[in-house]
C-alpha atoms as a PDB file:
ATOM      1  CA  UNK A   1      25.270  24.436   8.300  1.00  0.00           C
ATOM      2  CA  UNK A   2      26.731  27.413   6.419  1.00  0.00           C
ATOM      3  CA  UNK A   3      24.407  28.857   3.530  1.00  0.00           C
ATOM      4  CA  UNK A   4      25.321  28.652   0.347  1.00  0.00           C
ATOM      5  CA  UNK A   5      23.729  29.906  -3.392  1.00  0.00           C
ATOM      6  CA  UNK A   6      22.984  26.464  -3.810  1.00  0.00           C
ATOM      7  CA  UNK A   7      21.613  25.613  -0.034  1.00  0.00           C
ATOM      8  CA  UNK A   8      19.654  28.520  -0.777  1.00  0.00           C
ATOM      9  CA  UNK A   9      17.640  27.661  -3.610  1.00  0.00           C
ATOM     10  CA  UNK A  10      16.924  24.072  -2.190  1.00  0.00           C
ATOM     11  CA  UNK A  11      19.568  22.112  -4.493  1.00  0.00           C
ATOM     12  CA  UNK A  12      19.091  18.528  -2.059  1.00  0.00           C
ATOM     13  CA  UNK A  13      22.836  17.657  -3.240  1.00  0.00           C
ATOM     14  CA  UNK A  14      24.470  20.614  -2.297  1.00  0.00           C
ATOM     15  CA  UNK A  15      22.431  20.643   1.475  1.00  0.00           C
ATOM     16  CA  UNK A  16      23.253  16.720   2.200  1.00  0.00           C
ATOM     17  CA  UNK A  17      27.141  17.629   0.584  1.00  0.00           C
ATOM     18  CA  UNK A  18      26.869  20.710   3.370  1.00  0.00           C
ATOM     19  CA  UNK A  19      25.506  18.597   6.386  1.00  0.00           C
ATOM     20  CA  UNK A  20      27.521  15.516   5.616  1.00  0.00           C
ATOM     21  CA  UNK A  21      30.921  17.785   5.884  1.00  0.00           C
ATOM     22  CA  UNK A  22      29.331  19.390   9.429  1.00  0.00           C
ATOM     23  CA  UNK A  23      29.057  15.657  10.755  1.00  0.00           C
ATOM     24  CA  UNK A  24      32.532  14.773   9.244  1.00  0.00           C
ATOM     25  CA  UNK A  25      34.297  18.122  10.858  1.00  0.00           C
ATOM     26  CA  UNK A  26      32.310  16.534  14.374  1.00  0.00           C
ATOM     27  CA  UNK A  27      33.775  13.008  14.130  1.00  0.00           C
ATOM     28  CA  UNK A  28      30.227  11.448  12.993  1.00  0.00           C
ATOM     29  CA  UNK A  29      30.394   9.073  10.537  1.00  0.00           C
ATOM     30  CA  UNK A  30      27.481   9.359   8.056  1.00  0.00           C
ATOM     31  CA  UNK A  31      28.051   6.534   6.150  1.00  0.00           C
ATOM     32  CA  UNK A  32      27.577   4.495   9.598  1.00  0.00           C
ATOM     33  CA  UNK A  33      24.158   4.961   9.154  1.00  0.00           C
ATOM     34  CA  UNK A  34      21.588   3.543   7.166  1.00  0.00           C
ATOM     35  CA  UNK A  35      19.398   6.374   6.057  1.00  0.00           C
ATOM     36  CA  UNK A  36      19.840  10.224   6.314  1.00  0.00           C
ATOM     37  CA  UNK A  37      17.122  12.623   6.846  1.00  0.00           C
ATOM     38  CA  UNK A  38      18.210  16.349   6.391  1.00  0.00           C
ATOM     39  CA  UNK A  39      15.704  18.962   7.731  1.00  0.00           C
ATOM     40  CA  UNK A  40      15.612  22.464   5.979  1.00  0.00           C
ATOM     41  CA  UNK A  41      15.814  25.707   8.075  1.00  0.00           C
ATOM     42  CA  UNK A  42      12.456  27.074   9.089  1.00  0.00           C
ATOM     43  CA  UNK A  43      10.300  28.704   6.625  1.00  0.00           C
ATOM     44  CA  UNK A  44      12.300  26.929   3.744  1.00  0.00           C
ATOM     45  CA  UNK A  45       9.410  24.666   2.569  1.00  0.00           C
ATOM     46  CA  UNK A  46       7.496  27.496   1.114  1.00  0.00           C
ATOM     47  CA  UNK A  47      11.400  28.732  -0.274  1.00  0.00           C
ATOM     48  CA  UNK A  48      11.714  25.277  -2.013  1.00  0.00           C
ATOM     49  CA  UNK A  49       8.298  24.673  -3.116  1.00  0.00           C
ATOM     50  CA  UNK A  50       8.614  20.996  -1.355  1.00  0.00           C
ATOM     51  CA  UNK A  51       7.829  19.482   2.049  1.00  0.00           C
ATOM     52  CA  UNK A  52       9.640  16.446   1.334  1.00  0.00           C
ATOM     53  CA  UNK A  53      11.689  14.727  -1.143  1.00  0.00           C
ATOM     54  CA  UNK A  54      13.452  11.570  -0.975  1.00  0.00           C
ATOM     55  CA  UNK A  55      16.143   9.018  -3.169  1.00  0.00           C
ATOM     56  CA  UNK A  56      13.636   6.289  -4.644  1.00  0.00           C
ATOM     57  CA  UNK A  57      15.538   4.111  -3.555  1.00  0.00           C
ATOM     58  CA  UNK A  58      18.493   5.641  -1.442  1.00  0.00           C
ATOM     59  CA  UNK A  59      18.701   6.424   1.591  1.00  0.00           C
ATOM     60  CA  UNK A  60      18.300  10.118   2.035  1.00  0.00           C
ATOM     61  CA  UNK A  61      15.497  12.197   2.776  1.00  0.00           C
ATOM     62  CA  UNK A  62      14.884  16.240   2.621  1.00  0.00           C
ATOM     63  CA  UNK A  63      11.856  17.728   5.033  1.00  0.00           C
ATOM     64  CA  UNK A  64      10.977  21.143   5.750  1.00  0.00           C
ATOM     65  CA  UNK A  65      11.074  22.127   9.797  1.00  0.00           C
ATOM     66  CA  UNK A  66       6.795  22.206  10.121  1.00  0.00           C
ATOM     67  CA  UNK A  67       3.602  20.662  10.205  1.00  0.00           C
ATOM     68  CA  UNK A  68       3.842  19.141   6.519  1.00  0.00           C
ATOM     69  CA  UNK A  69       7.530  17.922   6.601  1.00  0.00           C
ATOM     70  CA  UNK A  70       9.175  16.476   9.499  1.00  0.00           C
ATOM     71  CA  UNK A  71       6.372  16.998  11.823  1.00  0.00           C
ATOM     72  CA  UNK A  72       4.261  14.481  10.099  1.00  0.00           C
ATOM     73  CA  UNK A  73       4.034  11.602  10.425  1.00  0.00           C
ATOM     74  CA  UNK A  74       3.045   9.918   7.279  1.00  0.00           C
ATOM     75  CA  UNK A  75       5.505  12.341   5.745  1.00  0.00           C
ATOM     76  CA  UNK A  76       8.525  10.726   7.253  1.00  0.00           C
ATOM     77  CA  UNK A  77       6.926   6.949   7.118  1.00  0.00           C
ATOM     78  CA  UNK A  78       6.189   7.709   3.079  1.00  0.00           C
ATOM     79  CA  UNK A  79      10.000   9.289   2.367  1.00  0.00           C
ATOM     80  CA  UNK A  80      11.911   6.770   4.729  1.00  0.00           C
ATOM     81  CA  UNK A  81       9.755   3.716   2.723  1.00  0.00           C
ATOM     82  CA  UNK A  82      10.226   6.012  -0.840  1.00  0.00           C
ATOM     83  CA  UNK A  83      14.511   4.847   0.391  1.00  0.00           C
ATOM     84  CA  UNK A  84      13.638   1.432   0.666  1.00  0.00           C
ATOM     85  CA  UNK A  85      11.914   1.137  -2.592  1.00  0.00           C
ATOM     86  CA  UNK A  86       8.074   1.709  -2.317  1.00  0.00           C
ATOM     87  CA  UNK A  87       6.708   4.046  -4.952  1.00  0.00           C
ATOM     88  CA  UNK A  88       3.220   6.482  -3.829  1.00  0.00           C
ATOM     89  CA  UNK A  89       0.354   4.962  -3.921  1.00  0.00           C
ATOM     90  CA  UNK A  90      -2.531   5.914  -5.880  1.00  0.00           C
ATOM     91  CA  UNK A  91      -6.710   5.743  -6.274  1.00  0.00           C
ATOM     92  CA  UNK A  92      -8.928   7.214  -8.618  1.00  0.00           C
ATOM     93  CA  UNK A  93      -6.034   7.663 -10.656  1.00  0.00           C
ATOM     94  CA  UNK A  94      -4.188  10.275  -8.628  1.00  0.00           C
ATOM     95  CA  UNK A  95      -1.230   9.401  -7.292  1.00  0.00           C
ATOM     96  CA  UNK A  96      -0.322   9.951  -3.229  1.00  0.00           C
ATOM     97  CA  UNK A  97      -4.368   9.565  -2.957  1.00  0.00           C
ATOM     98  CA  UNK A  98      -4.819   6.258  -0.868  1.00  0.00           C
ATOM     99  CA  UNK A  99      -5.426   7.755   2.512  1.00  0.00           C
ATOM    100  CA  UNK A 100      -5.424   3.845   4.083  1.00  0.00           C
ATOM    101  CA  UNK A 101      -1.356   3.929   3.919  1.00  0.00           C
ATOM    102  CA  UNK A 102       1.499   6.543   4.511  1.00  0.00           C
ATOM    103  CA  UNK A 103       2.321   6.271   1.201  1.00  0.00           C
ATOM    104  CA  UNK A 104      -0.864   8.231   0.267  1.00  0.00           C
ATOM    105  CA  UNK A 105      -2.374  10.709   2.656  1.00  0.00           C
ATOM    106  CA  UNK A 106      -2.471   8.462   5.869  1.00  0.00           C
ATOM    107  CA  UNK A 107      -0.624   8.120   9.089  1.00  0.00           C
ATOM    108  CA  UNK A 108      -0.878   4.304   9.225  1.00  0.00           C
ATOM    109  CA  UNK A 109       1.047   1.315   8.013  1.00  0.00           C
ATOM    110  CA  UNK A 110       1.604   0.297   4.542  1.00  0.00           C
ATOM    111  CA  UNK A 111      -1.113  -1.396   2.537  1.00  0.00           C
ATOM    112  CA  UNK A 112      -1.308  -4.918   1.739  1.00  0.00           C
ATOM    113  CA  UNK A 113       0.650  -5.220  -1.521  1.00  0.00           C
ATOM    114  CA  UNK A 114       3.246  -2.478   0.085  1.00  0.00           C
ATOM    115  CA  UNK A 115       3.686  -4.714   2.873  1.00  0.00           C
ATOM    116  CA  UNK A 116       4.726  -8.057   1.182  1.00  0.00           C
ATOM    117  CA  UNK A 117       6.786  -5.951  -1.774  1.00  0.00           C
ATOM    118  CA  UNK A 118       8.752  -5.149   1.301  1.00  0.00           C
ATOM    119  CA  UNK A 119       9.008  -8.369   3.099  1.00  0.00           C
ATOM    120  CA  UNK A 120       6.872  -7.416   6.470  1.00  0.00           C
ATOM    121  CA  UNK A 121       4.056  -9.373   5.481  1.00  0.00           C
ATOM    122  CA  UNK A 122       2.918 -12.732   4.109  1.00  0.00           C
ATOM    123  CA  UNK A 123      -0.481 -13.431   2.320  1.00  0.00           C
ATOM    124  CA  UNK A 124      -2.931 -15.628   4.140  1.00  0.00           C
ATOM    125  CA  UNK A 125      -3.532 -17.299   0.811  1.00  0.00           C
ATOM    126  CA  UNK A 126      -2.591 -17.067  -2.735  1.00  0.00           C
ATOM    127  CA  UNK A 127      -5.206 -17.664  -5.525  1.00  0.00           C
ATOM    128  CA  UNK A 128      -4.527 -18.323  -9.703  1.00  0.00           C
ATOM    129  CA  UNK A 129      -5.791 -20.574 -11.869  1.00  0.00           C
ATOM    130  CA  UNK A 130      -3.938 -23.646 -10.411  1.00  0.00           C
ATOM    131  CA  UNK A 131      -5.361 -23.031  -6.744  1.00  0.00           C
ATOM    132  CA  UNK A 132      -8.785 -21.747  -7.024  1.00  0.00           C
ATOM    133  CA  UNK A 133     -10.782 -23.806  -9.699  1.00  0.00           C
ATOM    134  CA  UNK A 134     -14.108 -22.273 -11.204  1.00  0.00           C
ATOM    135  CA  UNK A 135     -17.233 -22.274  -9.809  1.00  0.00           C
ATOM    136  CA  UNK A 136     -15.628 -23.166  -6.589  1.00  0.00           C
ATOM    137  CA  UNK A 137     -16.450 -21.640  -3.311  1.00  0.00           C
ATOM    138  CA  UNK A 138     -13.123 -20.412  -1.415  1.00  0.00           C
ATOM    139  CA  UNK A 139     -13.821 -19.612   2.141  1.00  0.00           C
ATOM    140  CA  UNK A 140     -10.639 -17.586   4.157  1.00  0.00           C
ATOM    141  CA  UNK A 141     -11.209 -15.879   7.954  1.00  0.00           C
ATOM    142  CA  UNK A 142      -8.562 -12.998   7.199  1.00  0.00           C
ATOM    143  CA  UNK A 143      -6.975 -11.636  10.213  1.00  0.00           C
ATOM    144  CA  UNK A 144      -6.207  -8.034  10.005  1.00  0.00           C
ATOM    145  CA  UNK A 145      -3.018  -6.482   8.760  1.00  0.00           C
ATOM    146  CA  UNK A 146      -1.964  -5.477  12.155  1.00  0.00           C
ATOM    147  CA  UNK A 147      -1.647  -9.029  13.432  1.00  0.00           C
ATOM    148  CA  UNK A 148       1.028  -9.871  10.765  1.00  0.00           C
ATOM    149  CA  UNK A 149       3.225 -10.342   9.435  1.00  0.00           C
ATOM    150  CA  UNK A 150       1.983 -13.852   8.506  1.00  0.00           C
ATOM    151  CA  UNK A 151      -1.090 -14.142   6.656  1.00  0.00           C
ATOM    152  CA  UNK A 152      -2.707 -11.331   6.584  1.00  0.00           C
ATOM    153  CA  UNK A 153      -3.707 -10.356   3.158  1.00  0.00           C
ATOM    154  CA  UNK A 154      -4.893 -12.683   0.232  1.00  0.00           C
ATOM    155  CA  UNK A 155      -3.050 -12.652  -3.068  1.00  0.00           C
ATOM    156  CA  UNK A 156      -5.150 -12.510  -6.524  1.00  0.00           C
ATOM    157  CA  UNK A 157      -3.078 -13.231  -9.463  1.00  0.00           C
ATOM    158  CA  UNK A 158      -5.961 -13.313 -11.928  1.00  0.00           C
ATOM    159  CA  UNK A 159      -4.915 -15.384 -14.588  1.00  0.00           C
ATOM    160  CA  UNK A 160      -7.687 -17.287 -15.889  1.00  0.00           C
ATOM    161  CA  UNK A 161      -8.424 -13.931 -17.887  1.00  0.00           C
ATOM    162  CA  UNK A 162      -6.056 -15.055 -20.475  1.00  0.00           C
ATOM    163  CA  UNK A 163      -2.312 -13.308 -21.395  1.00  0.00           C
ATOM    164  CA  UNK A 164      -3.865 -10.580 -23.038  1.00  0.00           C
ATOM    165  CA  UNK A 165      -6.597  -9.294 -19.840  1.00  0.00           C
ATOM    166  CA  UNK A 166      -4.202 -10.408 -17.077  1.00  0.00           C
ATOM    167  CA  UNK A 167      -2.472  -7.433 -16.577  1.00  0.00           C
ATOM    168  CA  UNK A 168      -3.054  -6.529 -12.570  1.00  0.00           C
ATOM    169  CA  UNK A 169      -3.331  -8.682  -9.310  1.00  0.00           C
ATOM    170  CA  UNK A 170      -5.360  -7.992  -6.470  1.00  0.00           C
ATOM    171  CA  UNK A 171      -5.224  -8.164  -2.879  1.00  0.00           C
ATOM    172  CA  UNK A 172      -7.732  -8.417  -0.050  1.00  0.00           C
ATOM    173  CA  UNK A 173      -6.981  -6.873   3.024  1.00  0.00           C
ATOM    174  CA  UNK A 174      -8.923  -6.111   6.616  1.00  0.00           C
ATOM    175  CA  UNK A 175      -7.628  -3.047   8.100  1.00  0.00           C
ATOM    176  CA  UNK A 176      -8.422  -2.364  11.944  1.00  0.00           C
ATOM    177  CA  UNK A 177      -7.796   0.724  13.927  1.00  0.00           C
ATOM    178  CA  UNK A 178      -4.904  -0.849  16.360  1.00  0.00           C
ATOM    179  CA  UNK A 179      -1.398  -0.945  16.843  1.00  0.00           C
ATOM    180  CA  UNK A 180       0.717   0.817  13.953  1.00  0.00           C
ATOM    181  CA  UNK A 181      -3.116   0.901  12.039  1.00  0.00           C
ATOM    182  CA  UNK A 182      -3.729   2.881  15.330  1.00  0.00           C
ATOM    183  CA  UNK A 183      -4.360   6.442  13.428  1.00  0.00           C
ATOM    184  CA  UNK A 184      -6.332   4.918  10.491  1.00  0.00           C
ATOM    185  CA  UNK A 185      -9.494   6.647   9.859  1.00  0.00           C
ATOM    186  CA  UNK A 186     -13.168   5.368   9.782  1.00  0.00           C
ATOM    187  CA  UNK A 187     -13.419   5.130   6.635  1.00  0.00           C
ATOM    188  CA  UNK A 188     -11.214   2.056   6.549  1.00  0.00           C
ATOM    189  CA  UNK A 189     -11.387   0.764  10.106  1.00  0.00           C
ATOM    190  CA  UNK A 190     -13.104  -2.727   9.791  1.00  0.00           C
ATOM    191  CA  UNK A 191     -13.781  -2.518   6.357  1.00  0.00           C
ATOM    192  CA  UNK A 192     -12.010  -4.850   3.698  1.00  0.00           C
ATOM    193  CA  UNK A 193      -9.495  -3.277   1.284  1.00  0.00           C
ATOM    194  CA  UNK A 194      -9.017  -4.156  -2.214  1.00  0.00           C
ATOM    195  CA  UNK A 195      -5.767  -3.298  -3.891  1.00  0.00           C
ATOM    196  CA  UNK A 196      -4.705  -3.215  -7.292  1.00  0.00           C
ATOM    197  CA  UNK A 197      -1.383  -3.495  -9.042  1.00  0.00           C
ATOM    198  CA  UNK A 198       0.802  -4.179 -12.151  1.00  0.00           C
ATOM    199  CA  UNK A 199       1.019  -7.937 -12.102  1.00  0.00           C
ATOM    200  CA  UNK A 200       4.456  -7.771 -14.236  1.00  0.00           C
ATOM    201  CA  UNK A 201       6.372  -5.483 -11.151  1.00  0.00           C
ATOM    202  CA  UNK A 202       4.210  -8.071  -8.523  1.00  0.00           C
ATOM    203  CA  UNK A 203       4.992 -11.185  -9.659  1.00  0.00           C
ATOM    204  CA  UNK A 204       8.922  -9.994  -9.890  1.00  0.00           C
ATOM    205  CA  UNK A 205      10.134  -7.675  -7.597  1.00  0.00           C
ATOM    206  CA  UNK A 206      13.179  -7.151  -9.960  1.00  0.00           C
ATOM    207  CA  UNK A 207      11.089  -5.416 -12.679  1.00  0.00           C
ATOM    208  CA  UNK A 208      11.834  -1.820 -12.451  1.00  0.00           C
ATOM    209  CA  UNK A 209       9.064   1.094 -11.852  1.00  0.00           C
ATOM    210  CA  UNK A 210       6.236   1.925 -10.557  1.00  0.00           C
ATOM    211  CA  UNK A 211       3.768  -0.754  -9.839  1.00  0.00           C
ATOM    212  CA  UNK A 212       0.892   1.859  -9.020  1.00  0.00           C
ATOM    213  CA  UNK A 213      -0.735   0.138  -6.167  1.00  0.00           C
ATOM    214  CA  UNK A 214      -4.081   1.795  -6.222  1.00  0.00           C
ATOM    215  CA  UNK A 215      -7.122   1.416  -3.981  1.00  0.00           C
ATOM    216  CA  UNK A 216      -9.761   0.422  -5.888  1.00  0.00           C
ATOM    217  CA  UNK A 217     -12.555  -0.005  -3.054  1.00  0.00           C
ATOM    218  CA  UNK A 218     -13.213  -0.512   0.591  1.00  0.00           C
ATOM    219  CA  UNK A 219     -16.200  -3.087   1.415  1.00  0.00           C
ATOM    220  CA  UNK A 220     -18.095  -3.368   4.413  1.00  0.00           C
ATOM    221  CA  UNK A 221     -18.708  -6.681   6.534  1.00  0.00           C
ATOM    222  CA  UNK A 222     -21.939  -8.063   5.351  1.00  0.00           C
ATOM    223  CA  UNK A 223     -21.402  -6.955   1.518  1.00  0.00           C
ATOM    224  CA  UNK A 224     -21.234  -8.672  -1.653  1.00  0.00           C
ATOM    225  CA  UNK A 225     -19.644  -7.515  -4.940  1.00  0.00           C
ATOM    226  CA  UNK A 226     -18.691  -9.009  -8.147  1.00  0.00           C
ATOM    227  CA  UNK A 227     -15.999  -7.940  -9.764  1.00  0.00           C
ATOM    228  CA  UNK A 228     -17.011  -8.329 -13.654  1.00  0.00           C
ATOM    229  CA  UNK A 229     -13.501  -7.441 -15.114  1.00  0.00           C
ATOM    230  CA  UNK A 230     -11.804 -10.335 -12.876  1.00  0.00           C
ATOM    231  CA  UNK A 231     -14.923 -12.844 -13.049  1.00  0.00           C
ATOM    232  CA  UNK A 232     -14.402 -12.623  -9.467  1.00  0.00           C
ATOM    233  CA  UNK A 233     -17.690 -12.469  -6.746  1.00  0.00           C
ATOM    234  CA  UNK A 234     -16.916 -11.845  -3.468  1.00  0.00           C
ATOM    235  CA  UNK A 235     -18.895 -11.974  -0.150  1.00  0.00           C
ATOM    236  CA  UNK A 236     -18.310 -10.742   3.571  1.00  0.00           C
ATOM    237  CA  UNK A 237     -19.937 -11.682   6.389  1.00  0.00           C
ATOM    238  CA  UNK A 238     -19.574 -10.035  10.304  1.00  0.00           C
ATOM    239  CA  UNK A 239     -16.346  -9.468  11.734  1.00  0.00           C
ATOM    240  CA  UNK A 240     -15.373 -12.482  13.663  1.00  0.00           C
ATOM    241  CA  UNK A 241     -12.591 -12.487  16.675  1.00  0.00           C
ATOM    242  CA  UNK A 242     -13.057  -9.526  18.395  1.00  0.00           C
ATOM    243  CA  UNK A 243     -13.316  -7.704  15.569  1.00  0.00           C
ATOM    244  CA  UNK A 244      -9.989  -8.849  14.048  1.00  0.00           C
ATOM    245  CA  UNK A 245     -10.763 -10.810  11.111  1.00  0.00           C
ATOM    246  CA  UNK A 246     -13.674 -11.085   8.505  1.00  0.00           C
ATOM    247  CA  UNK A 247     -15.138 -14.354   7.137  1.00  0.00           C
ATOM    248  CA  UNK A 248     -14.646 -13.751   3.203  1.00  0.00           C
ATOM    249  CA  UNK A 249     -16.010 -16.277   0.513  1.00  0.00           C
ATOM    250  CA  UNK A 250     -14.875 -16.397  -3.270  1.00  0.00           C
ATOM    251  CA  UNK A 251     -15.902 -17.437  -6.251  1.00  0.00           C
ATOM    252  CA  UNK A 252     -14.293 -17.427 -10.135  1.00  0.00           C
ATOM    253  CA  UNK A 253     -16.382 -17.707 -13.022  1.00  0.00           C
ATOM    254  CA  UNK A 254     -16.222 -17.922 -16.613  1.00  0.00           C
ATOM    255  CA  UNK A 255     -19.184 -15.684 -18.122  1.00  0.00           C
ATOM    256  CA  UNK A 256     -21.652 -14.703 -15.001  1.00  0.00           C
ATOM    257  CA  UNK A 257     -21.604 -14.354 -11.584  1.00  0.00           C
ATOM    258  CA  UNK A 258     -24.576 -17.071 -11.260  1.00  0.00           C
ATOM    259  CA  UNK A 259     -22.181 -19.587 -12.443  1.00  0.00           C
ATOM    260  CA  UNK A 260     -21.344 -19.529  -8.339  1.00  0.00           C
ATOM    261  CA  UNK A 261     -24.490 -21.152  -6.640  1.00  0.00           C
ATOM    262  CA  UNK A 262     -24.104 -22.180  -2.681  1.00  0.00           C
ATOM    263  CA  UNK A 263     -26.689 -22.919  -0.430  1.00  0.00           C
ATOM    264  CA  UNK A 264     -23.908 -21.604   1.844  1.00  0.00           C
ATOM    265  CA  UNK A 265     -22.707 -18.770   0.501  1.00  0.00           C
ATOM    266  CA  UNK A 266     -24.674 -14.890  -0.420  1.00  0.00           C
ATOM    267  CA  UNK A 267     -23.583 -13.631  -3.405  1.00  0.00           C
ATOM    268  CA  UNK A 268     -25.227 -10.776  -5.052  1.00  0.00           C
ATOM    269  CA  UNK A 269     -25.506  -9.493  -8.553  1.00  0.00           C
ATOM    270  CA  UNK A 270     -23.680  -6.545  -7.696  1.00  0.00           C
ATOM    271  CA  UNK A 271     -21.717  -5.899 -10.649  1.00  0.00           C
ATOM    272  CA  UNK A 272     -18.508  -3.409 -10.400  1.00  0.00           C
ATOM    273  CA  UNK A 273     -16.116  -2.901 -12.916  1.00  0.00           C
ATOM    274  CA  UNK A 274     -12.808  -1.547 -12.170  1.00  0.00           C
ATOM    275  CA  UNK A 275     -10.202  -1.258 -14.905  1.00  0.00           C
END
């Protein structure tokens, strides 16, 4: 591809306009494919100040030639998914910060609520105020996300808060070190994620923006949390299957978490508010 002024100082327009006339001139077809990835010369990502930029949605996608651009992985995954709609995913408030999914800081698959805004995976079950009365014990064995795509996530649309607290859902998700989760570190690997997200952009894909899906915490097998700003308790027990899927009970509630009393069921006073 011949240099230009404007190839030079990183302008993505004028470098896909330059390669897209180099595949013309060869009797390639670029609008035959479905997405284009354009890869700088070497030592342009410290030239351009970038190691990857993408359309959101689109179907292009700029990497510099090393070790933060097209040579890794979650790079690629995160710009390539970036075409196809999914926005960076955040925790603590930091966006690009969820190391469980490419679309943070990881190598592995997309996270629960990434996966069904895309259509790869379908939630095990889906709780609201119609399906999961108060004071009611819900018991799910969740597969991991790996075994998908059907049911392997459960979908919290909190709505017994009332129109003016409902303003996120939730999702509950088992991650396991296999397959495409195959590079996902320990600090998810059999562990239950919890995922957060603008309920508006959940509940209809058609809203525009960015539904921040943010990690809000990873729970061990054998733990018990209650979520005070949901009136939500939650409980896991051992992994079951191999190590594929975790027992998880729920409970709503209206004021406290002893509102949900089983002779079945361990639910400590754990109380852990995430807003």
């Amino acid at each position: 591809m011949p240099c230009s002024r404007d190839v030079d100082q990183c302008d993505e327009s004028s470098v896909s306009a330059a390669a897209r006339k180099q595949l013309s001139s060869a009797g390639i077809q670029a609008d035959s494919f479905s997405q284009l990835l354009y890869v700088l010369p070497k030592d342009y990502g410290s030239v351009c100040g970038w190691a990857s930029i993408s359309d959101l949605p689109g179907r292009q996608s700029w990497f510099s030639a090393d070790s933060y651009g097209i040579f890794a992985k979650g790079t690629v995954m995160q710009e390539m998914l970036n075409n196809l709609g999914l926005y960076n995913a955040w925790r603590d408030g930091i966006e690009s910060s969820d190391s469980s999914t490419a679309m943070g800081f990881g190598d592995s698959c997309p996270s629960a609520p990434e996966l069904r805004r895309l259509g790869w995976a379908t939630p095990l079950a889906q709780l609201n105020s119609s399906s999961f009365p108060l004071a009611t014990f819900k018991t799910f064995t969740l597969p991991a996300t790996y075994l998908g795509p059907t049911g392997v996530m459960i979908m919290i649309q909190p709505d017994w808060l009332g129109t003016v607290a409902y303003k996120k859902n939730l999702y509950l998700s088992l991650r396991v070190r296999a397959a495409g989760d195959r590079e996902l570190t320990e600090e998810f690997n059999g562990k239950l994620s919890i995922h957060e997200l603008n309920k508006d952009m959940d509940n209809d894909f058609f809203v525009p923006g960015d539904p921040r899906v943010s990690l809000v915490q990873v729970i061990n097998p054998g733990s018990a949390v209650t979520f005070a700003s949901y009136k939500l308790a939650l409980s896991t027990n051992a992994l079951v299957n191999g190590g594929s899927s975790i027992p998880i009970t729920l409970c709503r509630f209206a004021d406290r978490s002893a509102e949900c009393a089983s002779s079945g069921a361990t639910l400590r006073a754990v109380i852990t508010d995430y807003n």
